[in-house]
Protein backbone atom coordinates (compact mmCIF):
# COMPACT_ATOMS: atom_id res chain seq x y z
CA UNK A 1 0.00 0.00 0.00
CA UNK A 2 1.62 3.56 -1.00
CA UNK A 3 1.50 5.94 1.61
CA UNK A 4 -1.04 8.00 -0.19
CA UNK A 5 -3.55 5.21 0.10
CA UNK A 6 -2.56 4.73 3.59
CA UNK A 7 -3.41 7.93 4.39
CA UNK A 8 -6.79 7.76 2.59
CA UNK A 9 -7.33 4.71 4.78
CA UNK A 10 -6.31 6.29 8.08
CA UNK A 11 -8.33 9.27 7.21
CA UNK A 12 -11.52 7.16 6.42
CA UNK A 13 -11.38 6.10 10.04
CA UNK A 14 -10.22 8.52 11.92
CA UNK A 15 -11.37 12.10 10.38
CA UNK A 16 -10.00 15.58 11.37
CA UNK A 17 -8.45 16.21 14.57
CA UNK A 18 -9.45 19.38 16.66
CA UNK A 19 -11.84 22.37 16.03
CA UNK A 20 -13.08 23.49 13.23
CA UNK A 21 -11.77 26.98 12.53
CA UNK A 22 -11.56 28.02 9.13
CA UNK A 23 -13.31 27.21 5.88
CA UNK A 24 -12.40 28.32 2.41
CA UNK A 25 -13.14 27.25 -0.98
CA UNK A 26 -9.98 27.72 -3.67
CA UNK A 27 -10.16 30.47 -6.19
CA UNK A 28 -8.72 30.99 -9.32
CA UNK A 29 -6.69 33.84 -8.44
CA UNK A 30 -5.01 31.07 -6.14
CA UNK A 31 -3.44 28.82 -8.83
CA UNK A 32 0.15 29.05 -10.39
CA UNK A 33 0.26 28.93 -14.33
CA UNK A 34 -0.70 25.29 -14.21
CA UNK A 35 -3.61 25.65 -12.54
CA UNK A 36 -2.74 24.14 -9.45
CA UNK A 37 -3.70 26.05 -5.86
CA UNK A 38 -0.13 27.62 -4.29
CA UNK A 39 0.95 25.03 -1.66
CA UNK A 40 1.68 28.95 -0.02
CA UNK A 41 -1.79 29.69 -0.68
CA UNK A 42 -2.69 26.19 1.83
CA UNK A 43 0.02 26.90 4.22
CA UNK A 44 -0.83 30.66 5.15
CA UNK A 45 -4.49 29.27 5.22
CA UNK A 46 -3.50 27.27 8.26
CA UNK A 47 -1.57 30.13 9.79
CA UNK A 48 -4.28 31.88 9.71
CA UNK A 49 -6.78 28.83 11.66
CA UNK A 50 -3.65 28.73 13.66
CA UNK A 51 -3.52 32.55 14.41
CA UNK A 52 -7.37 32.57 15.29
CA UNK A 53 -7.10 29.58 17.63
CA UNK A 54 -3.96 30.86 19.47
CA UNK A 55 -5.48 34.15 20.10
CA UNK A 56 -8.72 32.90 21.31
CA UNK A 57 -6.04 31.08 23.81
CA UNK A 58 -4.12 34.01 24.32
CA UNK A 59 -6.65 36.51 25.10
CA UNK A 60 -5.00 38.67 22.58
CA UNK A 61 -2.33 39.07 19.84
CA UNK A 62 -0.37 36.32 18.96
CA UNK A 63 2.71 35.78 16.63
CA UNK A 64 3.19 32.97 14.90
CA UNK A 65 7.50 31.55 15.45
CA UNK A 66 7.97 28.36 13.94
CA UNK A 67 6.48 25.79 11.63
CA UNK A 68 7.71 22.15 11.21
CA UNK A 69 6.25 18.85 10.62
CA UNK A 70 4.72 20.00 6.93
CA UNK A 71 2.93 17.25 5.20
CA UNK A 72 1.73 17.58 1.97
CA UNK A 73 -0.90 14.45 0.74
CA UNK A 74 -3.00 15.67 -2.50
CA UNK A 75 -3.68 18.79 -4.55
CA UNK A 76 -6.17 21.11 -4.32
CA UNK A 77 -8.49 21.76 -7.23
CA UNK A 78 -10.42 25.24 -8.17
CA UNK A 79 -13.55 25.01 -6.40
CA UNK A 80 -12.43 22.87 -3.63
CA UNK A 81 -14.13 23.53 -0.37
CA UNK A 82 -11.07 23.81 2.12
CA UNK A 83 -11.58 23.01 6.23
CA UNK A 84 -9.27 23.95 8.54
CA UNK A 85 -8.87 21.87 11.92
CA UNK A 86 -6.93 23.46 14.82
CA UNK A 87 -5.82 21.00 17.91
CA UNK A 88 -3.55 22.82 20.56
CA UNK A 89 -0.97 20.19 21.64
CA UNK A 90 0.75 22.15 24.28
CA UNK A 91 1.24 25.40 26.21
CA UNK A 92 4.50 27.18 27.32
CA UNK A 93 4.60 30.21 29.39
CA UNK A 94 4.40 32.10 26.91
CA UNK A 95 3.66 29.84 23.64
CA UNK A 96 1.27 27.66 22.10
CA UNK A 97 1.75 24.33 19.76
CA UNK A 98 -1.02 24.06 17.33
CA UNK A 99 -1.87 21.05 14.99
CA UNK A 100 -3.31 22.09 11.89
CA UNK A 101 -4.70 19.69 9.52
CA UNK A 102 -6.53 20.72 6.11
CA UNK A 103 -9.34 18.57 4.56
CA UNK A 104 -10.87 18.98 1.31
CA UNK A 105 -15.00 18.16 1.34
CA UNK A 106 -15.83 16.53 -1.04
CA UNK A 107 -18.59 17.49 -3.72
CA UNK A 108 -19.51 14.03 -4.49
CA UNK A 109 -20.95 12.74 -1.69
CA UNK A 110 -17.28 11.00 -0.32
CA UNK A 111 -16.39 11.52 3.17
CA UNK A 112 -13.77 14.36 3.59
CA UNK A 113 -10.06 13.68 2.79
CA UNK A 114 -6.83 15.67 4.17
CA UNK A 115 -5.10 17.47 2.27
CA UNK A 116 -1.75 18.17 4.70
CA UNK A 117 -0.96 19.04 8.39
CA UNK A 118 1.81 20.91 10.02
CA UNK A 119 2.67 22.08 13.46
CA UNK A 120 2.38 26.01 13.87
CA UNK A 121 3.95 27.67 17.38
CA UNK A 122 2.59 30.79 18.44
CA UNK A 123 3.97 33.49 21.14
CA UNK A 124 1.58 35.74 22.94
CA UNK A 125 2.50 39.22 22.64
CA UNK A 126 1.87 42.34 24.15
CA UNK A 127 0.49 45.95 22.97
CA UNK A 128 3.89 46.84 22.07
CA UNK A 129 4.65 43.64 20.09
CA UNK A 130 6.92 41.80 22.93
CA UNK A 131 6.50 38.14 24.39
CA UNK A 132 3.69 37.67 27.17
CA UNK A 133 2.88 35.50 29.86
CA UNK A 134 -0.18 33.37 28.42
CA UNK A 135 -3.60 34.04 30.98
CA UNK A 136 -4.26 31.27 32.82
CA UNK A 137 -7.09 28.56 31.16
CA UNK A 138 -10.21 28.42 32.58
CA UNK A 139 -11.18 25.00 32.82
């Protein structure tokens, strides 16, 4: 079994992890010459669901520091009807670790199928743009 198909066998089971934060559906005006949607165009997308989610956490402004873990798994067609998933992982003093997946729904009737995931970190920040303590979480 190729990893792709592993993947679309993993995914069939298991769906998207976390909340629900974004949804988008890819534009023309997002495609490179060959028509295919900017990978860019995906991963600011879920900077963005990060962003949101990290300053709900926050209470505020947020910065995002690193990103690792990028996965790419299948192309994104015009038309496309992107979700964005946001599960915090962990919390510094000051940070926030954010798994981002992206699914594709499908127009056909097929259950949803993700498109990549990456781990985003965010810093909390202040009025004046430097590093915060994170409030406390209500539980």
């Amino acid at each position: 079994m190729t990893r792709q198909e592993q993947e679309s066998a993993d995914n069939a089971t298991t769906g998207p992890i976390g909340e629900l934060t974004l949804q988008l559906v890819a534009l023309p005006s997002h495609t490179n010459a060959s028509g295919d949607i900017y990978g860019g165009w995906l991963v600011a997308n879920m900077d963005i669901a990060g962003g949101v989610a990290a300053s709900a956490r926050a209470e505020g402004r947020t910065a995002t520091v690193a990103i690792d873990s990028m996965v790419f798994l299948r192309s994104v067609k015009i038309g496309d009807v992107i979700s964005f998933y946001t599960h915090l992982e962990s919390v510094g003093r000051s940070s926030l670790k954010f798994h981002v997946e992206a699914w594709v729904n499908s127009l056909n009737g097929q259950r949803p199928v993700k498109l990549t995931e990456g781990r985003f970190t965010f810093v909390a920040l202040d009025g004046n743009g430097r590093t915060r303590l994170l409030p406390i979480a209500s539980t």
